[in-house]
N, C-alpha and C. Protein backbone atom coordinates (compact mmCIF):
# COMPACT_ATOMS: atom_id res chain seq x y z
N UNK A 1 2.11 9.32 17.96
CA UNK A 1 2.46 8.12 17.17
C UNK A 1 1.22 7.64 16.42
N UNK A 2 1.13 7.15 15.46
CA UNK A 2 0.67 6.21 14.49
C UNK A 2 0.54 5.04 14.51
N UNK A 3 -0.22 3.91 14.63
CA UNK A 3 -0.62 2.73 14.40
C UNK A 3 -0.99 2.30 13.06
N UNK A 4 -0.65 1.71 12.07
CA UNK A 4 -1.18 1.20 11.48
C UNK A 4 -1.32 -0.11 10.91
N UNK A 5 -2.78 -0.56 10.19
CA UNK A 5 -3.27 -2.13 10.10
C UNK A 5 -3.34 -2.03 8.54
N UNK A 6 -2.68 -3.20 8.11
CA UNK A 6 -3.24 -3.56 6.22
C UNK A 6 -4.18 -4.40 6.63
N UNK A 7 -5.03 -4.23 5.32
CA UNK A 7 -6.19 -5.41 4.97
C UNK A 7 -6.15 -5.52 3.93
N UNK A 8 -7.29 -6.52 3.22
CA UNK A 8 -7.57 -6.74 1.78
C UNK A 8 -7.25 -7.34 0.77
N UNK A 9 -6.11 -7.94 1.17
CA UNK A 9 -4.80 -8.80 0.76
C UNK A 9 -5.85 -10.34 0.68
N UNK A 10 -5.05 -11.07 -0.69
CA UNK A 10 -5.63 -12.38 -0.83
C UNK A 10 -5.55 -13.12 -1.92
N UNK A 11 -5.67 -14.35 -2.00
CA UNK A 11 -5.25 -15.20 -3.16
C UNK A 11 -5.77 -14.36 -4.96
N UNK A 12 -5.45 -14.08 -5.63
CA UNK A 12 -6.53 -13.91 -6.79
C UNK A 12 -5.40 -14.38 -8.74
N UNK A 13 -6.18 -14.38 -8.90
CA UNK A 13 -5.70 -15.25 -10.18
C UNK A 13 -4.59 -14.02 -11.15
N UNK A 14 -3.82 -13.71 -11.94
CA UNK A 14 -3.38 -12.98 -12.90
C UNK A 14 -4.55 -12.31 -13.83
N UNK A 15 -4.30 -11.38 -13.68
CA UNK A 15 -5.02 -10.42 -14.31
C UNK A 15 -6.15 -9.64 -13.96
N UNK A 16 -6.52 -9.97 -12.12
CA UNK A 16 -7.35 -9.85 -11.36
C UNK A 16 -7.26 -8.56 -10.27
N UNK A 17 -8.26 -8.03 -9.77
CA UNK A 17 -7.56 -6.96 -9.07
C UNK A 17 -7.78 -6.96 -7.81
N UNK A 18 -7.40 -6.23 -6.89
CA UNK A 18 -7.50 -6.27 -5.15
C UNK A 18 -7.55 -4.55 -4.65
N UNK A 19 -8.28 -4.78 -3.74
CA UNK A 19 -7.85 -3.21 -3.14
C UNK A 19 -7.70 -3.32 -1.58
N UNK A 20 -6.41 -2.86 -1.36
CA UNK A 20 -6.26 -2.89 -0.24
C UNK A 20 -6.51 -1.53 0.53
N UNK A 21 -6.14 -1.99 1.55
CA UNK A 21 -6.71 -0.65 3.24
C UNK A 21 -5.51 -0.43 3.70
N UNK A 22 -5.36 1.32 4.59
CA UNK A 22 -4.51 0.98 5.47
C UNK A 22 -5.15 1.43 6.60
N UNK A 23 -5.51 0.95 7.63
CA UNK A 23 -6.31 1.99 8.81
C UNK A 23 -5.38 2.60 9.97
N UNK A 24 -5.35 3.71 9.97
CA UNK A 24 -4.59 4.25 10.79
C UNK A 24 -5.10 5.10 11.96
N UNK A 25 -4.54 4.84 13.61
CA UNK A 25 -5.07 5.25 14.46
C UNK A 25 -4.24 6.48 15.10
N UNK A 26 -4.86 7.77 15.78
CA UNK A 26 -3.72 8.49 16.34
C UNK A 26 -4.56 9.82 15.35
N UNK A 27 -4.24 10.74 15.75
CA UNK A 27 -4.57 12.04 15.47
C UNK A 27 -3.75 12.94 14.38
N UNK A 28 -2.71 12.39 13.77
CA UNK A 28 -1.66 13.31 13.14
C UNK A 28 -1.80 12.58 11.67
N UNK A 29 -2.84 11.47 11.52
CA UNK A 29 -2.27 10.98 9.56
C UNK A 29 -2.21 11.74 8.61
N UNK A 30 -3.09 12.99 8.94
CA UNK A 30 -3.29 13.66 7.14
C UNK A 30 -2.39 14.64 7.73
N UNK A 31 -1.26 14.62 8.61
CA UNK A 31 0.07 15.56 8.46
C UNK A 31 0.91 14.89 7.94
N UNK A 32 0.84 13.42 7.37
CA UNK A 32 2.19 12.89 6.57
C UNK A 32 1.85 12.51 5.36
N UNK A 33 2.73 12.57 4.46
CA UNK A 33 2.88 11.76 3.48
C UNK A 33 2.69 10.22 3.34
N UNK A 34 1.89 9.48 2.90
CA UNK A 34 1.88 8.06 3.06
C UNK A 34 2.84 7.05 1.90
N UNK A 35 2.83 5.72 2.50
CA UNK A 35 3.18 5.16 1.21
C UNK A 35 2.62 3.86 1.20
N UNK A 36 3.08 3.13 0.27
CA UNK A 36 2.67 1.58 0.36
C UNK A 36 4.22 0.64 -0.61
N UNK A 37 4.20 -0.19 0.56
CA UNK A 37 5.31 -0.87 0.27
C UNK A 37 5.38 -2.68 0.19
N UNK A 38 6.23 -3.05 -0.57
CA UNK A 38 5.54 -4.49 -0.78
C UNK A 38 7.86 -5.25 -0.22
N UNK A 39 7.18 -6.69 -0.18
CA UNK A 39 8.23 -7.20 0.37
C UNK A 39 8.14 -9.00 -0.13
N UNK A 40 8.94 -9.68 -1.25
CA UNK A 40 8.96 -10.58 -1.55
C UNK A 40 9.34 -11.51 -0.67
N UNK A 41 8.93 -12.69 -0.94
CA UNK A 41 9.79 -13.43 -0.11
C UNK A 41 11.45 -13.88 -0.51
N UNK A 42 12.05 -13.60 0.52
CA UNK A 42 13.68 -13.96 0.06
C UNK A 42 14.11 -11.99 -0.95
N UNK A 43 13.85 -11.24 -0.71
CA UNK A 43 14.07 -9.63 -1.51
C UNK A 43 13.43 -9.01 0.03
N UNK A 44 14.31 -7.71 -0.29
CA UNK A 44 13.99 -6.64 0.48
C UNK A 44 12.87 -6.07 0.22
N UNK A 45 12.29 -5.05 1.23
CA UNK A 45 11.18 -4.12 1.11
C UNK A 45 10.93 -3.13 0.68
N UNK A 46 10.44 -2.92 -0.90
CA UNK A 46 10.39 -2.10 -1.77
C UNK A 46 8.94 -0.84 -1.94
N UNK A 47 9.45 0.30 -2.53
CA UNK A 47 8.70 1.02 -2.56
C UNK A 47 7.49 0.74 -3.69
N UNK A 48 6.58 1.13 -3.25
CA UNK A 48 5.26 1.00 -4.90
C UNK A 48 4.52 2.05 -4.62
N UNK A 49 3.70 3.03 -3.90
CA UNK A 49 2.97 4.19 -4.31
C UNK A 49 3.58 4.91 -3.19
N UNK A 50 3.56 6.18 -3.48
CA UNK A 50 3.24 7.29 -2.62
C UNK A 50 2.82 8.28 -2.81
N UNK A 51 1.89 8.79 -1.72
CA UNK A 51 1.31 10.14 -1.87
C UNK A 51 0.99 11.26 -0.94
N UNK A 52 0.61 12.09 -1.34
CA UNK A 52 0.60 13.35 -0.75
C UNK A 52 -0.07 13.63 0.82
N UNK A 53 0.16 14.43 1.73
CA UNK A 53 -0.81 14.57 2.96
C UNK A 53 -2.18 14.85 2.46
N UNK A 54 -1.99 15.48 1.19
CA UNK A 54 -3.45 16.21 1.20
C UNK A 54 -4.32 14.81 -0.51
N UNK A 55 -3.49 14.39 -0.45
CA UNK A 55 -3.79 13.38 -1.65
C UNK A 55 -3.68 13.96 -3.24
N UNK A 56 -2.83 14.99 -3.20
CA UNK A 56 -2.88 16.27 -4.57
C UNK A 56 -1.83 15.44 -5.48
N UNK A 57 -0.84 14.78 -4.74
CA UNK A 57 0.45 14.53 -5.42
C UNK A 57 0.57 12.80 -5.41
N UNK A 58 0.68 12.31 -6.17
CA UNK A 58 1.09 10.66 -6.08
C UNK A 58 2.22 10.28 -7.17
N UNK A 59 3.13 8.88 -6.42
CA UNK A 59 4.27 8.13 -7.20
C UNK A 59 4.21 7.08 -7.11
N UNK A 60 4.75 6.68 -7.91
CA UNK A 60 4.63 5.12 -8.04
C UNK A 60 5.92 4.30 -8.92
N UNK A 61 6.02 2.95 -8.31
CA UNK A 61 7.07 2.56 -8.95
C UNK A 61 7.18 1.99 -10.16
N UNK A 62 8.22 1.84 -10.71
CA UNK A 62 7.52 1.93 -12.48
C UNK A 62 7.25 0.48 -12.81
N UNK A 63 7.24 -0.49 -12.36
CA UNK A 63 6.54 -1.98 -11.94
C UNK A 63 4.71 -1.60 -11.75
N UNK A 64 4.47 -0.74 -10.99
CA UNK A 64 3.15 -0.99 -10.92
C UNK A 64 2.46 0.19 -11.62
N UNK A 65 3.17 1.30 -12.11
CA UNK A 65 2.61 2.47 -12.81
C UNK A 65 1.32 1.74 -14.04
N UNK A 66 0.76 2.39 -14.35
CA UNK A 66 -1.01 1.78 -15.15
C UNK A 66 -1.13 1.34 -14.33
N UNK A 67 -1.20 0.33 -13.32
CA UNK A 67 -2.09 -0.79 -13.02
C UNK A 67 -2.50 -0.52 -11.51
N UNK A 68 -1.46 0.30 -10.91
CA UNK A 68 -1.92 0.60 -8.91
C UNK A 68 -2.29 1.98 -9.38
N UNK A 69 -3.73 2.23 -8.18
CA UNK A 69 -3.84 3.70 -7.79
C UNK A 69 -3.72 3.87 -6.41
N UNK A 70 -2.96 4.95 -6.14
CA UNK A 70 -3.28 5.29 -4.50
C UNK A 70 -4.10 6.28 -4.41
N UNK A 71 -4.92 5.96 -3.23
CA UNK A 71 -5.46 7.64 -2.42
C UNK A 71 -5.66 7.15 -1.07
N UNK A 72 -6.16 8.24 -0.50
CA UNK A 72 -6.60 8.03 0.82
C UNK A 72 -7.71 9.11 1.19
N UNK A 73 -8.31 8.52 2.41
CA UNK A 73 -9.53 9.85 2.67
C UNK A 73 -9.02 10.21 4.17
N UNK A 74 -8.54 11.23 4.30
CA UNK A 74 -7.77 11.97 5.84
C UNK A 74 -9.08 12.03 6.90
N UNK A 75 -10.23 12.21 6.47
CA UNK A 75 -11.75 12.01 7.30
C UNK A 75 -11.54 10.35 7.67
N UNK A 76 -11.41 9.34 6.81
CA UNK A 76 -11.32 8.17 7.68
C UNK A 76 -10.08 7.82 8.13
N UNK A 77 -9.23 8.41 7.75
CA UNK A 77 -7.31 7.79 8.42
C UNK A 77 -7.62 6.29 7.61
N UNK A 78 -7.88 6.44 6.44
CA UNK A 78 -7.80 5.33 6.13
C UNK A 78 -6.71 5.51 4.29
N UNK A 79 -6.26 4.41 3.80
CA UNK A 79 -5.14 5.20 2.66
C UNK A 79 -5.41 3.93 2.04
N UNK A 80 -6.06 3.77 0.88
CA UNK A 80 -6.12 3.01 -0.15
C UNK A 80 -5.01 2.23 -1.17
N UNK A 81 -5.21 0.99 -1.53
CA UNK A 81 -4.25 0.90 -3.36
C UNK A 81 -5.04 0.12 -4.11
N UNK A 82 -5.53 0.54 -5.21
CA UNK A 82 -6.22 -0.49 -6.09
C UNK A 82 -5.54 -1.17 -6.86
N UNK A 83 -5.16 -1.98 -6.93
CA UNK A 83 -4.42 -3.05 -7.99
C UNK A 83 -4.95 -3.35 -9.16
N UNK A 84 -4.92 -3.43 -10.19
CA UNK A 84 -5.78 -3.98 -11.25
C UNK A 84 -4.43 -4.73 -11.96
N UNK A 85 -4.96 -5.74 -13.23
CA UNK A 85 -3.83 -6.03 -13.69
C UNK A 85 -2.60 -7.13 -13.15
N UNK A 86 -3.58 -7.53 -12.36
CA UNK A 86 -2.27 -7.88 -11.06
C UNK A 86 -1.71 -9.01 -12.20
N UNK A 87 0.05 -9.42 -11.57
CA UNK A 87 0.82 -9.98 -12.04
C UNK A 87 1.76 -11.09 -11.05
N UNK A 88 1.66 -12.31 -11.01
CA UNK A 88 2.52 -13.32 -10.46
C UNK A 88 3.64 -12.75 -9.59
N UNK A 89 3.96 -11.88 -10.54
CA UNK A 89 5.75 -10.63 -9.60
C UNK A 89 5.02 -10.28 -8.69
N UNK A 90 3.63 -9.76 -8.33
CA UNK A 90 2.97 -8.78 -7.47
C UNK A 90 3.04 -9.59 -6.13
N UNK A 91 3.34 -10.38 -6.02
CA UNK A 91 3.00 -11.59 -4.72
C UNK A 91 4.13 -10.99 -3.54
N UNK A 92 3.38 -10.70 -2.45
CA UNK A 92 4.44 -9.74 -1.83
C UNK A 92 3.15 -10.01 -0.43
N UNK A 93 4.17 -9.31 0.44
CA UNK A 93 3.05 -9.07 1.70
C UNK A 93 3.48 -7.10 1.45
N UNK A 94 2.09 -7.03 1.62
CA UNK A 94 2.09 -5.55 1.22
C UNK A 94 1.68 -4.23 2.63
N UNK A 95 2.51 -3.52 3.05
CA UNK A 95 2.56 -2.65 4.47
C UNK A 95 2.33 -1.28 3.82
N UNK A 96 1.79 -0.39 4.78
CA UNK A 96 1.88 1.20 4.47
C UNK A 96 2.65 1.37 5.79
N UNK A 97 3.03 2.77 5.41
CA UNK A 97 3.61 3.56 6.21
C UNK A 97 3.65 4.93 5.72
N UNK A 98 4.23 5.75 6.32
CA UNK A 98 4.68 7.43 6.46
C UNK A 98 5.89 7.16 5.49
N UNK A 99 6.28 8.18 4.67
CA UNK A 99 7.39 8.42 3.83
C UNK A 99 7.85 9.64 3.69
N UNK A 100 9.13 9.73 4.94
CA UNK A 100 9.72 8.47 4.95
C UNK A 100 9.44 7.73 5.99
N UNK A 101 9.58 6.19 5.94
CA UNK A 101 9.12 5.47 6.65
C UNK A 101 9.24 5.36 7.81
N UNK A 102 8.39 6.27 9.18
CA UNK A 102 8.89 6.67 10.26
C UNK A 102 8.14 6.01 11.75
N UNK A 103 6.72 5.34 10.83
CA UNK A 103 6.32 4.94 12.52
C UNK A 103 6.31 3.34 12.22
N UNK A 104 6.18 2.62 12.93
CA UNK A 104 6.79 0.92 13.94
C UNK A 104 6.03 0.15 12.24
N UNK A 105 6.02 -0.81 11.51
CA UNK A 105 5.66 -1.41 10.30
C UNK A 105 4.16 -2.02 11.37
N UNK A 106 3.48 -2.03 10.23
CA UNK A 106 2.49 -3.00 10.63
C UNK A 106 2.39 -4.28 10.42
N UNK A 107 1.66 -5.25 10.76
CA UNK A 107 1.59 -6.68 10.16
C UNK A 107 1.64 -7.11 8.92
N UNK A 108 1.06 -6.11 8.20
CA UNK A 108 1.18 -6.46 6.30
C UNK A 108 0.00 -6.82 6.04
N UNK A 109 -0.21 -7.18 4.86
CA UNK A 109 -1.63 -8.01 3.98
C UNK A 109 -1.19 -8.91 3.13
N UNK A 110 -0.79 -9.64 3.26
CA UNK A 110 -0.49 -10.46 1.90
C UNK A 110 -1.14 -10.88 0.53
N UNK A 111 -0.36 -10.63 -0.21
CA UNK A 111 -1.19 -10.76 -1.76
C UNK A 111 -0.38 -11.77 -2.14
N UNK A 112 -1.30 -12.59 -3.04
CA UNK A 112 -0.73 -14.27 -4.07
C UNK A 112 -1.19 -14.09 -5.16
N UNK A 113 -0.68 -13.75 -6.38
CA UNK A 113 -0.99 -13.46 -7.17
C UNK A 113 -0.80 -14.97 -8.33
N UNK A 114 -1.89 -16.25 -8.73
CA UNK A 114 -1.37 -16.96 -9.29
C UNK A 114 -1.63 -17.11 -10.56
N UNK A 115 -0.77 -17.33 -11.04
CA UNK A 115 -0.47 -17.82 -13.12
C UNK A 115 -1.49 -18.77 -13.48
């Protein structure tokens, strides 16, 4: 099994950027596919990047395409998103996971993105 923690999450103005973390504990991360997923308040929990075990392949949802990058480094079990651009819509508490989404959610990071 998999553990994982968001960080990095935090107030920042429109047009500002953030990069978040995902740290993941357990021996098996760079055998999955990762993702990163965001969740409004009052809306369900939507997809925004995903990428590859080996980091070769990445997607993204067409809301954050230009403006998020994903990667990750399988040496730290750790899986990145850079935000740039950010936008008021972006205000979400933001989770990674395996895709498809298979081990327990973590606490999230929350992002506030204000106008």
């Amino acid at each position: 099994q998999v553990q994982l923690v968001e960080s990095g999450g935090g107030l920042v103005q429109a047009g500002g950027s953030l990069r978040l973390s995902c740290a993941a504990s357990g021996r098996t991360f760079s055998n999955y596919a990762m993702g990163w997923f965001r969740q409004a308040p009052g809306k369900e929990r939507e997809f925004v990047a995903g990428i590859s075990w080996s980091g070769g392949s990445t997607s993204y949802a067409d809301s954050v395409k230009g403006r998020f990058t994903i990667s990750r480094d399988n040496a730290k079990k750790t899986m990145y998103l850079q935000m740039n651009s950010l936008k008021p819509e972006d205000t979400a508490v933001y989770y990674c996971n395996a895709r498809p989404a298979s081990f327990d959610w973590g606490p999230g990071t929350q992002v506030t993105v204000s106008s």
